[in-house]
C-alpha atoms as a PDB file:
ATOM      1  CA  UNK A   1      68.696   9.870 246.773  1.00  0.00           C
ATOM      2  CA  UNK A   2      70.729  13.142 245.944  1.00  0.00           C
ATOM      3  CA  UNK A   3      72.545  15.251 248.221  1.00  0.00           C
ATOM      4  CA  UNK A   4      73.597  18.522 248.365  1.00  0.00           C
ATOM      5  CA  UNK A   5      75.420  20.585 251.134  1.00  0.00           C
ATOM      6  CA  UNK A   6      73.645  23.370 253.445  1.00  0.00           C
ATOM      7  CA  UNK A   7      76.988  25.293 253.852  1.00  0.00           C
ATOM      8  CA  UNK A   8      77.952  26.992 257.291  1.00  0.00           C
ATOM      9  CA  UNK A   9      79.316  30.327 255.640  1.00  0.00           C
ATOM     10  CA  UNK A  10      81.219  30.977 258.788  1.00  0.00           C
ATOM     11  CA  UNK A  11      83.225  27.784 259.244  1.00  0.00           C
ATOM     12  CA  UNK A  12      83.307  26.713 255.652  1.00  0.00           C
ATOM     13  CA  UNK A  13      81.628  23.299 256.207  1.00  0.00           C
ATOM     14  CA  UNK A  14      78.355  21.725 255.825  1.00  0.00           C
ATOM     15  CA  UNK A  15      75.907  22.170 258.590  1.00  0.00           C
ATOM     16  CA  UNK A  16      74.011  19.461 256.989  1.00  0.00           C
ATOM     17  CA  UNK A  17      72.936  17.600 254.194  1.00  0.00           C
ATOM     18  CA  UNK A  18      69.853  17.773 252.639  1.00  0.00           C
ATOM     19  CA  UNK A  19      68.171  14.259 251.070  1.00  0.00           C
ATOM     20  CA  UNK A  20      66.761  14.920 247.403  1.00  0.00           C
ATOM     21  CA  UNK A  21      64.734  12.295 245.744  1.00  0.00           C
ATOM     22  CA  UNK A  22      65.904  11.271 242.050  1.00  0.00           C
ATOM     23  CA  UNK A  23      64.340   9.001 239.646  1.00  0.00           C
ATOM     24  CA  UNK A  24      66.590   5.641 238.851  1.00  0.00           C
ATOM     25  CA  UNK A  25      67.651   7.528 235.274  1.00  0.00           C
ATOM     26  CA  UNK A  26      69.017  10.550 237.842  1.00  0.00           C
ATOM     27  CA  UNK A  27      65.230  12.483 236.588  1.00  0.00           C
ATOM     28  CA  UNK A  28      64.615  14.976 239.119  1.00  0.00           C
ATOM     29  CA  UNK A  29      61.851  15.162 241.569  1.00  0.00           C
ATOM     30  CA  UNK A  30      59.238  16.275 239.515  1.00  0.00           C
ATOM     31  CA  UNK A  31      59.009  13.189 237.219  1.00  0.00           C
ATOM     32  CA  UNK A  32      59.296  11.382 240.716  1.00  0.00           C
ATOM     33  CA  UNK A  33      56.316  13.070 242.790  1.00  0.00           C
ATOM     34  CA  UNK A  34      54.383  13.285 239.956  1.00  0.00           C
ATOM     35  CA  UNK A  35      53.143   9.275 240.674  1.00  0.00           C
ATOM     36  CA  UNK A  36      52.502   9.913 243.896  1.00  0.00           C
ATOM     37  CA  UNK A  37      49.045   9.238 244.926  1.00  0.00           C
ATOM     38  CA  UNK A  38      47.058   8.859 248.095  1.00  0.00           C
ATOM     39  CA  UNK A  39      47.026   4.705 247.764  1.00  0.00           C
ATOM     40  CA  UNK A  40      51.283   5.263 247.508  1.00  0.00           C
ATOM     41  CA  UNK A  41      51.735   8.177 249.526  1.00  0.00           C
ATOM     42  CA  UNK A  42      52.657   6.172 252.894  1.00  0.00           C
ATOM     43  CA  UNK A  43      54.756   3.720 251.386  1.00  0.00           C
ATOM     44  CA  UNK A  44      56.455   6.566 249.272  1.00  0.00           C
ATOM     45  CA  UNK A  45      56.981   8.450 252.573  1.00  0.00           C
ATOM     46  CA  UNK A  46      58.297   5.493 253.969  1.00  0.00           C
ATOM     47  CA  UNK A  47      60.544   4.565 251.840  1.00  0.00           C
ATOM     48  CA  UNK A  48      61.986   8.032 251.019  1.00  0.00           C
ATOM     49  CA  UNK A  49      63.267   8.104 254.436  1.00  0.00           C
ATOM     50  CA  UNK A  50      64.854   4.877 255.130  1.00  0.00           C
ATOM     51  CA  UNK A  51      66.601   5.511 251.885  1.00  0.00           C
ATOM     52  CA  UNK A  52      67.993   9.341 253.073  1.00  0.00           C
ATOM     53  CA  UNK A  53      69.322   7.571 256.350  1.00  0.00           C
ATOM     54  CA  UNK A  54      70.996   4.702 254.420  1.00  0.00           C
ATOM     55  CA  UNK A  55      72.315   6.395 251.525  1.00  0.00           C
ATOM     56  CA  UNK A  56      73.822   8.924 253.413  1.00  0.00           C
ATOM     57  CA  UNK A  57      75.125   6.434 256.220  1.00  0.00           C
ATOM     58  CA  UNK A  58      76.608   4.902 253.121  1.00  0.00           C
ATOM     59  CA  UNK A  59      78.414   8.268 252.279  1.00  0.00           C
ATOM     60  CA  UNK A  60      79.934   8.581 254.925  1.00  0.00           C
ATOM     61  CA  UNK A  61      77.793  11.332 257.337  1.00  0.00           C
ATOM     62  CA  UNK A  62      79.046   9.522 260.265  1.00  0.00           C
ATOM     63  CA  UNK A  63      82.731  10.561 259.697  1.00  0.00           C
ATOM     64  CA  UNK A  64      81.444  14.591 259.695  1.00  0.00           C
ATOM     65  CA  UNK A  65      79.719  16.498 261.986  1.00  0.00           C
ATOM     66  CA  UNK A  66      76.648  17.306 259.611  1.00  0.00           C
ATOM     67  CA  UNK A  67      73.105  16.866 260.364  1.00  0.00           C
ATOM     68  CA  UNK A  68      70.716  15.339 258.192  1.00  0.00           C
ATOM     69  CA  UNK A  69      67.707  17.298 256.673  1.00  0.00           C
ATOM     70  CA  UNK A  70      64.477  15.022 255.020  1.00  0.00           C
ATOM     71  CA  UNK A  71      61.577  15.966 253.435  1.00  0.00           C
ATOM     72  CA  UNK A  72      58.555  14.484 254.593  1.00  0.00           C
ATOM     73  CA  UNK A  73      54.607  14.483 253.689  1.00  0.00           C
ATOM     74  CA  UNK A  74      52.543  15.449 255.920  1.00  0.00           C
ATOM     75  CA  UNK A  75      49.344  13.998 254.078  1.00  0.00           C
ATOM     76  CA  UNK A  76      51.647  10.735 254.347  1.00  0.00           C
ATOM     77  CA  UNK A  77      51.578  10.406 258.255  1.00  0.00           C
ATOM     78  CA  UNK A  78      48.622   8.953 259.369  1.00  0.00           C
ATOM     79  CA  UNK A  79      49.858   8.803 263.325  1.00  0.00           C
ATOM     80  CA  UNK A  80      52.868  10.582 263.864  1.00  0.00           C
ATOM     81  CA  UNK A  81      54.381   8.323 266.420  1.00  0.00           C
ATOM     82  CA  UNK A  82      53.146   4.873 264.329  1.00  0.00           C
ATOM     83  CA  UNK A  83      54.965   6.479 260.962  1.00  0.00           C
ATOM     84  CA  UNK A  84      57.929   7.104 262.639  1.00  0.00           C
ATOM     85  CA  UNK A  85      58.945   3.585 264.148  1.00  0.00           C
ATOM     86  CA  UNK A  86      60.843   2.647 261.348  1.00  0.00           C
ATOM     87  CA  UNK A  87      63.116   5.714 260.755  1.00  0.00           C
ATOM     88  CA  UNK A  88      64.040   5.330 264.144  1.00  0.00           C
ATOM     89  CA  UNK A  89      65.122   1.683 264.211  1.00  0.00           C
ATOM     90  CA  UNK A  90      67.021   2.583 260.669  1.00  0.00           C
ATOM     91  CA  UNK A  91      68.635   5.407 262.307  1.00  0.00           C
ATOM     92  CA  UNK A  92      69.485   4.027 265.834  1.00  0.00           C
ATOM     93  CA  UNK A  93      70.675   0.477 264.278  1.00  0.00           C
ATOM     94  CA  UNK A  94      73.259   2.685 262.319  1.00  0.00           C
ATOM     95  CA  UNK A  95      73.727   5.209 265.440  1.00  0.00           C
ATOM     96  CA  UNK A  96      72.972   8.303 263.853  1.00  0.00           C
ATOM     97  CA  UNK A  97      71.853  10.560 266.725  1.00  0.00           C
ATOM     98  CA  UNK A  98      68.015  11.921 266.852  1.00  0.00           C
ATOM     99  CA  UNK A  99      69.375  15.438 266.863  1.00  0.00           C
ATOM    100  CA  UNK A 100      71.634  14.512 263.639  1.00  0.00           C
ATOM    101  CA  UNK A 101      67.968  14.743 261.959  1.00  0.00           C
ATOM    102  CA  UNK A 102      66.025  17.819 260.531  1.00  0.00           C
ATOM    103  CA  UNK A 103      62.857  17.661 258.752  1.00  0.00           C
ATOM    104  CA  UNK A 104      61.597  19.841 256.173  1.00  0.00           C
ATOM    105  CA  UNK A 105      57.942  20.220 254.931  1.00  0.00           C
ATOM    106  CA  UNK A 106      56.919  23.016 252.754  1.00  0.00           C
ATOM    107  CA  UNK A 107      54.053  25.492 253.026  1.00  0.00           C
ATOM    108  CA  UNK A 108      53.399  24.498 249.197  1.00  0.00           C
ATOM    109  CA  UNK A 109      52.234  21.204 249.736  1.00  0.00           C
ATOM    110  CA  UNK A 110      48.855  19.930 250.650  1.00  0.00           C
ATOM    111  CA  UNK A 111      48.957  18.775 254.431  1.00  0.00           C
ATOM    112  CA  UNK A 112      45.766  18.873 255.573  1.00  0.00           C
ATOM    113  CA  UNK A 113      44.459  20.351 258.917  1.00  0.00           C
ATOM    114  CA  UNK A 114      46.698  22.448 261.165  1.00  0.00           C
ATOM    115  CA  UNK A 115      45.814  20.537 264.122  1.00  0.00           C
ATOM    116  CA  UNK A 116      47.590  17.180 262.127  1.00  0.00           C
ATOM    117  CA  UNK A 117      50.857  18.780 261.086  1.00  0.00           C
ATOM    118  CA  UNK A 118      50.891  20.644 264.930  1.00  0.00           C
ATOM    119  CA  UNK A 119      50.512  17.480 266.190  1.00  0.00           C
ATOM    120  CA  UNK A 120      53.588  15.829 263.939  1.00  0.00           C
ATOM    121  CA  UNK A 121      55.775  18.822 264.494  1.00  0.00           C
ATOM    122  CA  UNK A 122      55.049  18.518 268.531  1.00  0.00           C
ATOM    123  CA  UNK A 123      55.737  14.248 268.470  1.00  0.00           C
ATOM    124  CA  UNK A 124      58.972  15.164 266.339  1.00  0.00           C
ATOM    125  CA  UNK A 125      60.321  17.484 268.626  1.00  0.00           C
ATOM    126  CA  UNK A 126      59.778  15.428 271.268  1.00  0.00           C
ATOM    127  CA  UNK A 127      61.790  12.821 269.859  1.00  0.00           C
ATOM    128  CA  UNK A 128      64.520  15.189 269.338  1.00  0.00           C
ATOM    129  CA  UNK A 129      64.230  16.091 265.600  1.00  0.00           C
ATOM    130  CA  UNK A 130      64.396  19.785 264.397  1.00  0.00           C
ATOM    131  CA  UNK A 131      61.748  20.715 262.282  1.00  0.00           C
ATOM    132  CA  UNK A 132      62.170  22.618 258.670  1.00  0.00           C
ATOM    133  CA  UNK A 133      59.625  25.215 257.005  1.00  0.00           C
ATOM    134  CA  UNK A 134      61.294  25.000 253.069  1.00  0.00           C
ATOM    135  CA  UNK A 135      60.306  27.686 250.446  1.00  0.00           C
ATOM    136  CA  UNK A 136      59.587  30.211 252.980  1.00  0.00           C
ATOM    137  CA  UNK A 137      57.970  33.256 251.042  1.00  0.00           C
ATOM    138  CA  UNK A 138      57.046  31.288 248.229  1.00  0.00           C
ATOM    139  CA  UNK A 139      53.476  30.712 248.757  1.00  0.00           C
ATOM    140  CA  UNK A 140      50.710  33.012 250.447  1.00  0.00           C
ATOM    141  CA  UNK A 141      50.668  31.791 254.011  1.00  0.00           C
ATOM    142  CA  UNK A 142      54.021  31.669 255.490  1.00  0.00           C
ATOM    143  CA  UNK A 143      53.794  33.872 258.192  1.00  0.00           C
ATOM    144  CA  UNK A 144      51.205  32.002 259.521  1.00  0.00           C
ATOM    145  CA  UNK A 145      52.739  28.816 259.185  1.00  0.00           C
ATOM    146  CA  UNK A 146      55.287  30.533 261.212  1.00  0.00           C
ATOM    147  CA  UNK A 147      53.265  31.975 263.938  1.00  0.00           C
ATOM    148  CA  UNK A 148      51.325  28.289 263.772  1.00  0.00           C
ATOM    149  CA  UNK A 149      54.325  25.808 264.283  1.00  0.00           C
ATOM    150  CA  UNK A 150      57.089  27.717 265.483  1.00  0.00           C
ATOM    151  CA  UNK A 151      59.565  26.120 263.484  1.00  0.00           C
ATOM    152  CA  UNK A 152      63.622  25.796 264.562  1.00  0.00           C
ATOM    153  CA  UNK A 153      64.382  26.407 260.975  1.00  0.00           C
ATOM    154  CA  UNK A 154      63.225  28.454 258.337  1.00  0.00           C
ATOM    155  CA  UNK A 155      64.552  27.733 254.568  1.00  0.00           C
ATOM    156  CA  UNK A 156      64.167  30.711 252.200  1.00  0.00           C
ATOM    157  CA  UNK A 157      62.803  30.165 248.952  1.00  0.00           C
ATOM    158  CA  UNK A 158      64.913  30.850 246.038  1.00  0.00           C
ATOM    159  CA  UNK A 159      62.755  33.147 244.554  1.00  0.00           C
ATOM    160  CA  UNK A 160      63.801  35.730 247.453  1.00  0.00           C
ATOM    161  CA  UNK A 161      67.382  34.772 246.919  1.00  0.00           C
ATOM    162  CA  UNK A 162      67.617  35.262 242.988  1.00  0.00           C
ATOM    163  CA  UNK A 163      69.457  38.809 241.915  1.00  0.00           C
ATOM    164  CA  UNK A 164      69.303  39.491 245.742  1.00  0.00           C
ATOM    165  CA  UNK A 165      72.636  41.551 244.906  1.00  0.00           C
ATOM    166  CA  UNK A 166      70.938  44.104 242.612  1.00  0.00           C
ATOM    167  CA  UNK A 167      67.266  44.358 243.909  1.00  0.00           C
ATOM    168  CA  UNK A 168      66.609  46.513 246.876  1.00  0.00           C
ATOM    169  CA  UNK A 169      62.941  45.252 247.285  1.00  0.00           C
ATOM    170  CA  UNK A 170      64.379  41.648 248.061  1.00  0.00           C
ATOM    171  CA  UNK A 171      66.939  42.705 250.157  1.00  0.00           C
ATOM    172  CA  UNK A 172      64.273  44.891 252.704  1.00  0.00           C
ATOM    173  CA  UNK A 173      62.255  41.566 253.014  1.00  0.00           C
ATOM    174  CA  UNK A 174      64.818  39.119 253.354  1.00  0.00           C
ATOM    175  CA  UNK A 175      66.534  41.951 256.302  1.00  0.00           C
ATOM    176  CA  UNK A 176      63.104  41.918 257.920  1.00  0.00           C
ATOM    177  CA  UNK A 177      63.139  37.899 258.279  1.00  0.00           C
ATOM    178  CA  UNK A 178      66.635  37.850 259.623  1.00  0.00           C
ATOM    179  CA  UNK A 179      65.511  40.434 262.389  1.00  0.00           C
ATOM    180  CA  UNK A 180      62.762  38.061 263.001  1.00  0.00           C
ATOM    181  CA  UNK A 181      64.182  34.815 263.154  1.00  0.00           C
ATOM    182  CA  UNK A 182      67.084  36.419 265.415  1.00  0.00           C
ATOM    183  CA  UNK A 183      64.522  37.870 268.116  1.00  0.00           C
ATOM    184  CA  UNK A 184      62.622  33.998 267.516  1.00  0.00           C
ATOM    185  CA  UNK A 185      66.062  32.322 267.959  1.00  0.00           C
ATOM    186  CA  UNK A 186      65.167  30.430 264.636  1.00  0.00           C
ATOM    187  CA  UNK A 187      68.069  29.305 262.543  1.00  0.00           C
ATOM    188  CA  UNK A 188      67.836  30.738 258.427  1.00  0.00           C
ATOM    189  CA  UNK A 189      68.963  28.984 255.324  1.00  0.00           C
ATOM    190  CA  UNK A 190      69.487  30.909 252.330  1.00  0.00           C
ATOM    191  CA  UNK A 191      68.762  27.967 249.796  1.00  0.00           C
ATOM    192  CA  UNK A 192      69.090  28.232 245.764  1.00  0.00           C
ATOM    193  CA  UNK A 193      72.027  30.509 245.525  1.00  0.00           C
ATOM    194  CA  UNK A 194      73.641  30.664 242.467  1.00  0.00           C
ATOM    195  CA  UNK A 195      76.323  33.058 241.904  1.00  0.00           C
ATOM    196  CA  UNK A 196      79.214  34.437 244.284  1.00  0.00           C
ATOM    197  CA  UNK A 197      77.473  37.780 244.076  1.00  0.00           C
ATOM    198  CA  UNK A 198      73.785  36.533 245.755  1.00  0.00           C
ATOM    199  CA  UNK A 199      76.290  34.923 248.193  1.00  0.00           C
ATOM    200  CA  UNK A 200      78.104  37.898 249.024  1.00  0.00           C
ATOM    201  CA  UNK A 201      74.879  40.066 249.547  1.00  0.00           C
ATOM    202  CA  UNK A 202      73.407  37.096 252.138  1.00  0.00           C
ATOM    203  CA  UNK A 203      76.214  37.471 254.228  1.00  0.00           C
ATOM    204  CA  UNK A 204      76.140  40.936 254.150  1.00  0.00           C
ATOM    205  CA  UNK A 205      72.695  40.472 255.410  1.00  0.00           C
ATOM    206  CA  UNK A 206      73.715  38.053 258.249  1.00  0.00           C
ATOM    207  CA  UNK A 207      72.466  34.740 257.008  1.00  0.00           C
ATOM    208  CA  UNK A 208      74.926  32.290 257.965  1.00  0.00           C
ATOM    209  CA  UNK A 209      73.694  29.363 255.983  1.00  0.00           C
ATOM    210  CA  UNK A 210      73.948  28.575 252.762  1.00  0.00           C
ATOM    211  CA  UNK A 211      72.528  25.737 250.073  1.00  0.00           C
ATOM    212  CA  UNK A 212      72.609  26.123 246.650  1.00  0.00           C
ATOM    213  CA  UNK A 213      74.747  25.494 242.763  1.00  0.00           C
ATOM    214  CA  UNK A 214      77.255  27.765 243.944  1.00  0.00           C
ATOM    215  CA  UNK A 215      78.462  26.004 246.717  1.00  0.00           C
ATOM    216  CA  UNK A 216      77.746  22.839 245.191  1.00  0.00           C
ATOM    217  CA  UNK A 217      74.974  20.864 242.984  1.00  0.00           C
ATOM    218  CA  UNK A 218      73.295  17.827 244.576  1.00  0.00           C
ATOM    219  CA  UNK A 219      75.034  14.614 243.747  1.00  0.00           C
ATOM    220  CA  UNK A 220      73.308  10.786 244.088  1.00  0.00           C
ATOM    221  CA  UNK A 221      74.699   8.442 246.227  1.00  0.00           C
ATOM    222  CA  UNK A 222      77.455  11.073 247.519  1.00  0.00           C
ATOM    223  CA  UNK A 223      77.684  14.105 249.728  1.00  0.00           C
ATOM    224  CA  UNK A 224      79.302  16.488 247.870  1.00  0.00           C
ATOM    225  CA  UNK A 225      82.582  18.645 248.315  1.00  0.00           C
ATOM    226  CA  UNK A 226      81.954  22.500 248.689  1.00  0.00           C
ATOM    227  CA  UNK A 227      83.050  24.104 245.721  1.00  0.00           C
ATOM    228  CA  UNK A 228      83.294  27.226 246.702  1.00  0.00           C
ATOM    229  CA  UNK A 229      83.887  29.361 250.427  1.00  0.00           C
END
């Protein structure tokens, strides 16, 4: 596991860490989702997030204040409550708090019925975890997914972010979501930022959280420094 820093643009510190999945030669997650298949899927799942918790135990998240944000498969939980047993004996043997824990799914990946991820996202939230929709705007049906789940975080996707500074279009739509999310009381990531310049223009918009090279690239086995403020 990588991690990289979602930055709290206000205090200068991570508001949490986010767990990225790396092949053993450091290959990114493409090469590693890419042999994923529905007779691995649960066991990938699995052990994906027994290795977030203890890699970033390992790192030393205890000794900060940061949250932890995983990625999980929906298609990969065949009973929320059953799929989460373990996770929660890794994490409570370790004492990392359930509200310490955020996860993400993505509106790109197959998940099945609504009903099925509604009835993860209820379970998890029950439990205490906060609950993630990465790559908003990249795909065709993320305002529903919104409207459907009621997520307490929304993650945009990079593609809204990039030359943010210098393209008016981007700017109107990524205003319109901060409007939203504020009247929804949903917290907004900014992820994939790149240059002090796409920065600037997200705080100018009000987005208080941050992810991306700029601030710092994703390191395995570590959580990284913040490069920049």
């Amino acid at each position: 596991m990588a991690y990289q820093p979602i930055v709290d643009v206000e205090l200068g510190r991570p508001f949490a860490y986010e767990a990225l999945v790396r092949g053993v030669d450091g290959s990114g997650a493409l090469s590693v989702l890419s042999c994923v298949n529905e007779t691995n899927r649960y066991a990938f799942d699995q052990a994906c997030r027994v290795m977030a918790i203890q890699g970033a135990l390992s790192a030393g998240l205890l000794n900060t204040d940061a949250r932890l944000s995983i990625n999980f498969l929906p298609n990969a939980v065949y009973s929320p409550l059953a799929c989460i047993q373990l996770m929660l004996r890794t994490a409570g043997q370790a004492g990392l708090p359930r509200d310490r824990l955020i996860f993400e799914f993505t509106e790109n990946e197959q998940m099945g019925s609504p009903q099925h991820v509604m009835s993860i996202i209820e379970t998890y939230k029950k439990i205490g975890f906060a609950i993630a929709i990465d790559d908003f705007g990249a795909g065709h049906s993320g305002l529903d997914m919104f409207a459907r789940f009621a997520p307490d975080e929304v993650k945009l996707d990079m593609s809204l972010i990039r030359g943010i500074d210098t393209d008016v279009l981007r700017r109107a739509i990524v205003r319109s979501v901060v409007s939203m999310c504020e009247e929804l009381n949903t917290l907004l990531i900014a992820e994939g930022i790149e240059t002090e310049a796409e920065a600037y223009a997200l705080r100018q918009l009000g987005i208080r959280f941050h992810q991306g090279f700029w601030y710092a690239k994703p390191e395995i086995g570590r959580l990284p420094d913040i490069i920049q403020q």
